[in-house]
C-alpha atoms as a PDB file:
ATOM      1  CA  UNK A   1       0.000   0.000   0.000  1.00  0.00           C
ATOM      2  CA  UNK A   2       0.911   3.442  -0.405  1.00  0.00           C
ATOM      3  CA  UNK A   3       3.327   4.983   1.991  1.00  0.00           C
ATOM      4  CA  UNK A   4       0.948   8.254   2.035  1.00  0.00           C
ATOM      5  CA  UNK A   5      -1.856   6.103   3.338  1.00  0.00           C
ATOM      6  CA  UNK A   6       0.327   4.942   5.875  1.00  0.00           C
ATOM      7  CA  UNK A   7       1.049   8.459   7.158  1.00  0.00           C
ATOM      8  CA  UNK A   8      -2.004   9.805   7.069  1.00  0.00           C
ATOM      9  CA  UNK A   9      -3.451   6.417   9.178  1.00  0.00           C
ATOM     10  CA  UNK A  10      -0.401   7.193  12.118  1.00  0.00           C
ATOM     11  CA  UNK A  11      -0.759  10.729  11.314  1.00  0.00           C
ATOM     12  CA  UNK A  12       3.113  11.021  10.682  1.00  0.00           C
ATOM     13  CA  UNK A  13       4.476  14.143   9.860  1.00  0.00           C
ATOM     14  CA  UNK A  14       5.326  15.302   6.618  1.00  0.00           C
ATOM     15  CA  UNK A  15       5.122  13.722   3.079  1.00  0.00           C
ATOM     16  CA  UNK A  16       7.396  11.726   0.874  1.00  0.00           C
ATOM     17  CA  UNK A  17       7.858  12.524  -2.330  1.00  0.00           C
ATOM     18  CA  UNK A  18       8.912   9.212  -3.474  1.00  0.00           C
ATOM     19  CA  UNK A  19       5.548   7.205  -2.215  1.00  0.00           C
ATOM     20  CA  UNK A  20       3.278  10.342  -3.479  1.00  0.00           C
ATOM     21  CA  UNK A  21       5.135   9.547  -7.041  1.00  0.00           C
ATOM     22  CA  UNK A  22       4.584   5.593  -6.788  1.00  0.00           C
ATOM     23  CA  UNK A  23       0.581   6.077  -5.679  1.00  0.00           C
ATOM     24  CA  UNK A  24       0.112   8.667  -8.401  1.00  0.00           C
ATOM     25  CA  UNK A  25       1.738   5.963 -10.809  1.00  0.00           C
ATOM     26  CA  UNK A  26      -0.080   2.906  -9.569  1.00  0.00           C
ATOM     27  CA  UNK A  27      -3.498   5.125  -9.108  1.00  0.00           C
ATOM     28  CA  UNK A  28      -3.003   6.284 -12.525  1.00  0.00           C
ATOM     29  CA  UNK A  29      -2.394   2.697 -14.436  1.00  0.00           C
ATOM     30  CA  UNK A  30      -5.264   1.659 -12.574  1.00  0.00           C
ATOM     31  CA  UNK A  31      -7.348   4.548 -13.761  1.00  0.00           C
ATOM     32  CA  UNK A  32      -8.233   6.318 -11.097  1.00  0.00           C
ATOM     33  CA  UNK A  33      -6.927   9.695  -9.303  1.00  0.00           C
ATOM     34  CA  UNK A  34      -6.521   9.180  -5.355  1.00  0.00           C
ATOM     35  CA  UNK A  35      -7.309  12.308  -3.343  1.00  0.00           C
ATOM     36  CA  UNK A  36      -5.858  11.283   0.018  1.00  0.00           C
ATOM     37  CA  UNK A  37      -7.223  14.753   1.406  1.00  0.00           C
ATOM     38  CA  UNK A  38     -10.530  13.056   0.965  1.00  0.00           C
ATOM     39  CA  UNK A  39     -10.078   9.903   2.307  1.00  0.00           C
ATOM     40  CA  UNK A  40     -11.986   8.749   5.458  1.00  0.00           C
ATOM     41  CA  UNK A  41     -11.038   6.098   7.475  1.00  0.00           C
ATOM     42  CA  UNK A  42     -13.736   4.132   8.789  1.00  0.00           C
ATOM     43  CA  UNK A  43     -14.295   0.704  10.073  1.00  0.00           C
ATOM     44  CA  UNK A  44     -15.229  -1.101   6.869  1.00  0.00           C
ATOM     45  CA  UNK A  45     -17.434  -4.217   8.470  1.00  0.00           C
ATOM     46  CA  UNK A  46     -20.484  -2.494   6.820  1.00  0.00           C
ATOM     47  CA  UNK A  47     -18.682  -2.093   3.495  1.00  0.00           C
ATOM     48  CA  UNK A  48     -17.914  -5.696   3.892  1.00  0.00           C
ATOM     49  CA  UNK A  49     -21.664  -6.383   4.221  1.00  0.00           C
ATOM     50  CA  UNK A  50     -22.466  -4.946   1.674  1.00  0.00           C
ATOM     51  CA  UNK A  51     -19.711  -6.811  -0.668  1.00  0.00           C
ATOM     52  CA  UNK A  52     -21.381 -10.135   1.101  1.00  0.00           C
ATOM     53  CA  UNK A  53     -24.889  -9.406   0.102  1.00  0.00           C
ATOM     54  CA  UNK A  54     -23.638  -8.551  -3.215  1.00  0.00           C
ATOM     55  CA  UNK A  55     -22.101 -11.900  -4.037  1.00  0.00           C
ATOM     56  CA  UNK A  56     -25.371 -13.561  -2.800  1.00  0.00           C
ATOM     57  CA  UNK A  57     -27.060 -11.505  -5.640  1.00  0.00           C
ATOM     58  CA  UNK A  58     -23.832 -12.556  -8.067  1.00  0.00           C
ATOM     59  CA  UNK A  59     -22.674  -8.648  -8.118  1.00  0.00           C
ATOM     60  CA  UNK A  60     -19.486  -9.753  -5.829  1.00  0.00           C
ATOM     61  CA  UNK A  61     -17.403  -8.064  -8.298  1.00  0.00           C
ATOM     62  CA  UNK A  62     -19.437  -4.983  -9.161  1.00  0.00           C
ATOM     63  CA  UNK A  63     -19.321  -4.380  -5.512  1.00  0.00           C
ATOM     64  CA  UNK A  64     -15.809  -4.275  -4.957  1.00  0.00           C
ATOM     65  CA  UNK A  65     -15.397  -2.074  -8.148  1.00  0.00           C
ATOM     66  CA  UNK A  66     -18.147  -0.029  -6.818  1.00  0.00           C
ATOM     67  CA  UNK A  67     -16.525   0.356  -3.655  1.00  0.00           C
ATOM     68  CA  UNK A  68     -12.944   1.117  -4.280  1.00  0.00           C
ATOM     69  CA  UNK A  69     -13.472   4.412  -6.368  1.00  0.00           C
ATOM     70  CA  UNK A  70     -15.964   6.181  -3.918  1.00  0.00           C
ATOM     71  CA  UNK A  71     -13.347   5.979  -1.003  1.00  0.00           C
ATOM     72  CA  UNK A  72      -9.955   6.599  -3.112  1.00  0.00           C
ATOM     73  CA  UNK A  73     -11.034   8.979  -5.161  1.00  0.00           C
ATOM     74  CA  UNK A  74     -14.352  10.790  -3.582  1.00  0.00           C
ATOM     75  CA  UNK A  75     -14.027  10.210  -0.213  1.00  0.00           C
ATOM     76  CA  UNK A  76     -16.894   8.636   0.630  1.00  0.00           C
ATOM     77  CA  UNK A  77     -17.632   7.573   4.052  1.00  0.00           C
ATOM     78  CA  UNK A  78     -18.050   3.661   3.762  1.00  0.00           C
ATOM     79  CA  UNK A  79     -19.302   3.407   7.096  1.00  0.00           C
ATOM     80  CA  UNK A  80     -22.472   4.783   6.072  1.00  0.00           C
ATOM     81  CA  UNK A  81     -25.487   2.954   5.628  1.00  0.00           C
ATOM     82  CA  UNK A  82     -27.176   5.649   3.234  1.00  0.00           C
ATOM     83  CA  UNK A  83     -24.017   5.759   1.012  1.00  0.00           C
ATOM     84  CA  UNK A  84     -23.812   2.323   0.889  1.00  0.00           C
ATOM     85  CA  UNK A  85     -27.295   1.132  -0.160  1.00  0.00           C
ATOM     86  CA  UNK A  86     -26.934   4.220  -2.680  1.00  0.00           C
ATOM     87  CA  UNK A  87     -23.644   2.265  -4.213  1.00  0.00           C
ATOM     88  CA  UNK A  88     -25.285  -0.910  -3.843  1.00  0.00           C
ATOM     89  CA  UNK A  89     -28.485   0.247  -5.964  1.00  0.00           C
ATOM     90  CA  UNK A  90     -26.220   2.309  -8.691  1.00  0.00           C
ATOM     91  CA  UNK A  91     -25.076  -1.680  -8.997  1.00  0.00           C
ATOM     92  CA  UNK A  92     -28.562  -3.353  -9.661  1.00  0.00           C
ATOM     93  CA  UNK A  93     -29.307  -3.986  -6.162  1.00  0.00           C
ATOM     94  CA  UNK A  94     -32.735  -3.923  -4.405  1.00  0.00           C
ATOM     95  CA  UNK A  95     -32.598  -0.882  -2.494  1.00  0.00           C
ATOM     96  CA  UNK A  96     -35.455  -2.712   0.472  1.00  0.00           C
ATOM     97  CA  UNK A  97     -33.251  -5.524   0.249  1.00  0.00           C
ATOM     98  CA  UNK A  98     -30.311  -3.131   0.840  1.00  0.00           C
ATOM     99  CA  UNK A  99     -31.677  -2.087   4.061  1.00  0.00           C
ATOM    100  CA  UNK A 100     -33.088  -5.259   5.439  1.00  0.00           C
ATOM    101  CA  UNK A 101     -29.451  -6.618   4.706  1.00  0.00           C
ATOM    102  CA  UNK A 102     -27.779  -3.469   7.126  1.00  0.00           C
ATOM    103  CA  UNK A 103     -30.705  -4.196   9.686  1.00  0.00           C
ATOM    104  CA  UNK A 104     -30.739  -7.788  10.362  1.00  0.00           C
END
């Protein structure tokens, strides 16, 4: 992982320019554009219920994909049960089903 992520998690000081460079590299292959000024870290058991549901439905993989660009690049909180069920409909799932999933 990216030493910036790193820092930011222990809140060390400064930056290094040589981790920025490889997570702008490896962000940018991979098509997307991290913002870590954005990110939010947050316990990610409900993100991980969602993923679950979503491979009961067969959209295992649209959930992950759905998942990783919202936090990296948006900075979406992925503890929340609103944003979530709004990824998981954006994804073809039932939003009802959605919440029955994050209240059971």
């Amino acid at each position: 992982m990216c030493g910036l992520y790193r820092q930011k998690q222990r809140n060390w000081p400064g930056t290094d320019e040589r981790n920025a460079i490889e997570c702008g590299i490896i962000s940018k292959t991979s098509g997307l554009d991290y913002d870590f000024e954005k990110w939010v870290m947050v316990n990610s058991l409900k993100a991980n219920r969602l993923l679950q549901f979503a491979k009961t439905k067969n959209a295992g993989n649209e959930a992950e994909e759905r998942l990783f660009y919202p936090f990296f690049t948006e900075g979406k909180n992925l503890a929340d049960i609103d944003t979530l069920i709004q990824l998981g409909t954006e994804i073809g799932l039932d939003q009802q089903e959605l919440k029955t999933a994050f209240t059971d």
